[in-house]
Protein backbone atom coordinates (compact mmCIF):
# COMPACT_ATOMS: atom_id res chain seq x y z
CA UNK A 1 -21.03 -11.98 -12.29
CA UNK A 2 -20.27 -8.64 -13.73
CA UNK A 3 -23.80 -7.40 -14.14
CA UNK A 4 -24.33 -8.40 -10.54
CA UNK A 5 -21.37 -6.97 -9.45
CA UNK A 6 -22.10 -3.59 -11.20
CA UNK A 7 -25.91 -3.56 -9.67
CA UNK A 8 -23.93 -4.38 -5.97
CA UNK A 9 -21.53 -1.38 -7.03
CA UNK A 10 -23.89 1.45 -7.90
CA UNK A 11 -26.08 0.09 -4.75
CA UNK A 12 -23.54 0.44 -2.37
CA UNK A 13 -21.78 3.76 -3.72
CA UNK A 14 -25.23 5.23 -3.72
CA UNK A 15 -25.77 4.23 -0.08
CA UNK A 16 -21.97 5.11 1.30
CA UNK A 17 -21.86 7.75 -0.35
CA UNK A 18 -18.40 6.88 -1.23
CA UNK A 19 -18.92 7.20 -5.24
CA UNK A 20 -15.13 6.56 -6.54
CA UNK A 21 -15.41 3.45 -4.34
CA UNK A 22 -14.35 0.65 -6.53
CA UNK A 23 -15.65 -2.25 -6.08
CA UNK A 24 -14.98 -5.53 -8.20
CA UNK A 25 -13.43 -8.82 -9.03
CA UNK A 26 -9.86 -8.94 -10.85
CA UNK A 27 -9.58 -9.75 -14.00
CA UNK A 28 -7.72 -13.58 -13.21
CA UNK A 29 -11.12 -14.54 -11.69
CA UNK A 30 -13.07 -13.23 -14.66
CA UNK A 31 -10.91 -15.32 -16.88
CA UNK A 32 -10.58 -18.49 -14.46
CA UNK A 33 -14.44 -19.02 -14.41
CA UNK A 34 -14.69 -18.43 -17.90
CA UNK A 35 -11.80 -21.08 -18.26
CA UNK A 36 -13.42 -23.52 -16.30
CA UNK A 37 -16.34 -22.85 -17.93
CA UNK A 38 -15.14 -23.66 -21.06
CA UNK A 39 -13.40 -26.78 -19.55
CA UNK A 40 -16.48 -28.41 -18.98
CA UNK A 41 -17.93 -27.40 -22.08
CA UNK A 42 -15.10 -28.76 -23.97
CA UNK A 43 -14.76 -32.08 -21.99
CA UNK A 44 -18.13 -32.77 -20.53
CA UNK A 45 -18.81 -35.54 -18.12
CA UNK A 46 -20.22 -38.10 -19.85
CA UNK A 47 -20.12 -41.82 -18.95
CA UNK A 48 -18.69 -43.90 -21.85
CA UNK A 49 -16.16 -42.20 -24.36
CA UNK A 50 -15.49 -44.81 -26.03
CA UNK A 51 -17.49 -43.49 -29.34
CA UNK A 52 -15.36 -40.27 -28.95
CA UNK A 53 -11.89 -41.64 -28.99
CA UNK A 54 -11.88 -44.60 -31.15
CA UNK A 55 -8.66 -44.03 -32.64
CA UNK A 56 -5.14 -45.20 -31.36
CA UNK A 57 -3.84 -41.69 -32.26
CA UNK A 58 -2.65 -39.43 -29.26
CA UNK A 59 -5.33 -38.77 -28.06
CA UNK A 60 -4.08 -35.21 -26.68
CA UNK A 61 -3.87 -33.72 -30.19
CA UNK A 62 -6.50 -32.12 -32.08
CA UNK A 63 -8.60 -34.05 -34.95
CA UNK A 64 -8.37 -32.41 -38.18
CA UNK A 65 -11.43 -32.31 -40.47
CA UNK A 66 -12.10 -31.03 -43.84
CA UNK A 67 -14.61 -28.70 -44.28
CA UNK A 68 -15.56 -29.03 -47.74
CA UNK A 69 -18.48 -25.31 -48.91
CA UNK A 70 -19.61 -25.46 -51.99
CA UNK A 71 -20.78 -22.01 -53.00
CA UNK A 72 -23.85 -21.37 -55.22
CA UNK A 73 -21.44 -19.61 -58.73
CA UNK A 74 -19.77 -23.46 -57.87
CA UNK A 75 -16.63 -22.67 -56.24
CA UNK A 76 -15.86 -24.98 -53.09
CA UNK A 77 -13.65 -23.64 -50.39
CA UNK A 78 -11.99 -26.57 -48.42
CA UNK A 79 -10.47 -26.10 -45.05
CA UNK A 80 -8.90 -27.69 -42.26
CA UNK A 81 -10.99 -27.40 -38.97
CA UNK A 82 -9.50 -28.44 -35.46
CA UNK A 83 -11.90 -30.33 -33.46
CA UNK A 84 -10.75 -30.96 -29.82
CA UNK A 85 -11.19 -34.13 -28.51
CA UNK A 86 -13.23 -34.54 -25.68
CA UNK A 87 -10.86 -36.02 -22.53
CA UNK A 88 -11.89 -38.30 -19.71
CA UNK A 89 -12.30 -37.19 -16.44
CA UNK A 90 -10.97 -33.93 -17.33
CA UNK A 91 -13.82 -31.78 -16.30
CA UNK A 92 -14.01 -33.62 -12.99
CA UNK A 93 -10.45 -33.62 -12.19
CA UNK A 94 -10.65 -29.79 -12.31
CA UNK A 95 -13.89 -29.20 -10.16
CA UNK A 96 -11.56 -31.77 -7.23
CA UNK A 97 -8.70 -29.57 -8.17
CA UNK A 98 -10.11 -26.08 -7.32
CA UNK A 99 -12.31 -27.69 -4.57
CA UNK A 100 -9.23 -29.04 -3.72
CA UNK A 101 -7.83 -25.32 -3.64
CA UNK A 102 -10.44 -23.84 -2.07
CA UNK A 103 -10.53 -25.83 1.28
CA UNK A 104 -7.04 -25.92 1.38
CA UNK A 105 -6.68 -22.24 1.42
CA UNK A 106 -9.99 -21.68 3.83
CA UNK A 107 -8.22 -24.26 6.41
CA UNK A 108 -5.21 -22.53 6.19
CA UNK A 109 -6.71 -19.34 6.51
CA UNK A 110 -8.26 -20.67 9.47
CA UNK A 111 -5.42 -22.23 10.96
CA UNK A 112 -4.39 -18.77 11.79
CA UNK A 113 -6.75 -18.04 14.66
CA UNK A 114 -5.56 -21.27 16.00
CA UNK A 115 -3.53 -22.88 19.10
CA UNK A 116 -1.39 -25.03 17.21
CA UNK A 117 2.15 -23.35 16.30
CA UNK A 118 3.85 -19.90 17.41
CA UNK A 119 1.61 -16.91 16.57
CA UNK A 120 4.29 -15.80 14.00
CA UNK A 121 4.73 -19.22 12.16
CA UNK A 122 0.24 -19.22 12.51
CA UNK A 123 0.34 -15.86 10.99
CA UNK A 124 2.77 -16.71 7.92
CA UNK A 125 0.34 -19.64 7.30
CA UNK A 126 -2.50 -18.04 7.28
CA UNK A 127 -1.36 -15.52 5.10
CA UNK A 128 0.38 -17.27 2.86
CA UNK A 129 -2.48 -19.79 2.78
CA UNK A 130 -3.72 -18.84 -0.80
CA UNK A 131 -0.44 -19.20 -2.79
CA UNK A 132 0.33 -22.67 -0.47
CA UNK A 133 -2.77 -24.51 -1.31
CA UNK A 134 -2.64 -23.33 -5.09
CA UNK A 135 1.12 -25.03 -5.24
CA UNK A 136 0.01 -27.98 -3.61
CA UNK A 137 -2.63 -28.26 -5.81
CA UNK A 138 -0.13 -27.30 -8.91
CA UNK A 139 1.97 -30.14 -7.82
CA UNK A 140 -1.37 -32.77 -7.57
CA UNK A 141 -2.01 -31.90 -11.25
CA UNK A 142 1.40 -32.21 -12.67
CA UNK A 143 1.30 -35.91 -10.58
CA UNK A 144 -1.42 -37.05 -12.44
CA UNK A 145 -0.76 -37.97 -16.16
CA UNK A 146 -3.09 -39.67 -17.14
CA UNK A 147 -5.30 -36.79 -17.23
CA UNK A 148 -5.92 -33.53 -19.54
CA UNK A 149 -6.31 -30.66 -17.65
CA UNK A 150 -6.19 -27.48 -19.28
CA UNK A 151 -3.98 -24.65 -18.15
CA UNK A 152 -4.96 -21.61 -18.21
CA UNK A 153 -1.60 -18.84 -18.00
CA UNK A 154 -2.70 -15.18 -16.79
């Protein structure tokens, strides 16, 4: 995204001729795809995790390993490594979440050009479309316990 971005950039400053044109995606984006990235990474969709969670522990903390080195003048270093479980239907919950997010704040965004309500009440929707569907969508994850989703604060 960024290398694109900067090849789109130089293109169309060159072309405008408009070179202190900036031209980019925020930071927040940057760091929500590399969030959800990791998110499916972390918690892949796989079809039985039974083999990954076989213990009746919480299954929303961390498992702690040793890591036992054994260097070659025979000292051994021993530490504790976090491994994070892998969650069910955590990876897909996500992708419905910010599909979720996404139509919700086109439709909206559309429902401004629309017949529907009073051109000032259409216009206040579709502006506000964004920060509506991402609430709405806020509220749909917090309803669901029974499911890891991890948040990402910017």
């Amino acid at each position: 995204l960024m290398v694109s971005t900067c090849v789109q950039g130089v293109i169309f400053c060159i072309i405008a001729a408009q070179p202190i044109l900036i031209i980019g995606f925020s930071g927040p984006l940057l760091l929500f795809e590399e969030a959800f990235f990791a998110i499916f990474r972390t918690h892949p969709l796989i079809l039985n995790y039974e083999h990954v969670n076989d213990t009746l522990d919480n299954p929303f903390h961390p498992v702690i390993k040793k890591h036992i080195e054994i260097h070659p003048d025979g000292n051994v270093t021993v530490q504790d490594l976090e491994v994070e479980r892998p969650y069910p239907n955590t990876a897909l919950l996500s992708m419905c979440l910010m599909f979720g997010c996404f139509f919700i704040a086109y439709f909206l965004r559309q429902f401004k050009n629309g017949t529907f309500l009073p051109g000032p009440i259409r216009r206040l929707i579709g502006d506000f479309g964004v920060p509506i569907a991402i609430f709405f969508m806020i509220a749909v994850d917090i309803s669901i316990e029974d499911a890891y989703t991890q948040v990402c604060y910017v």
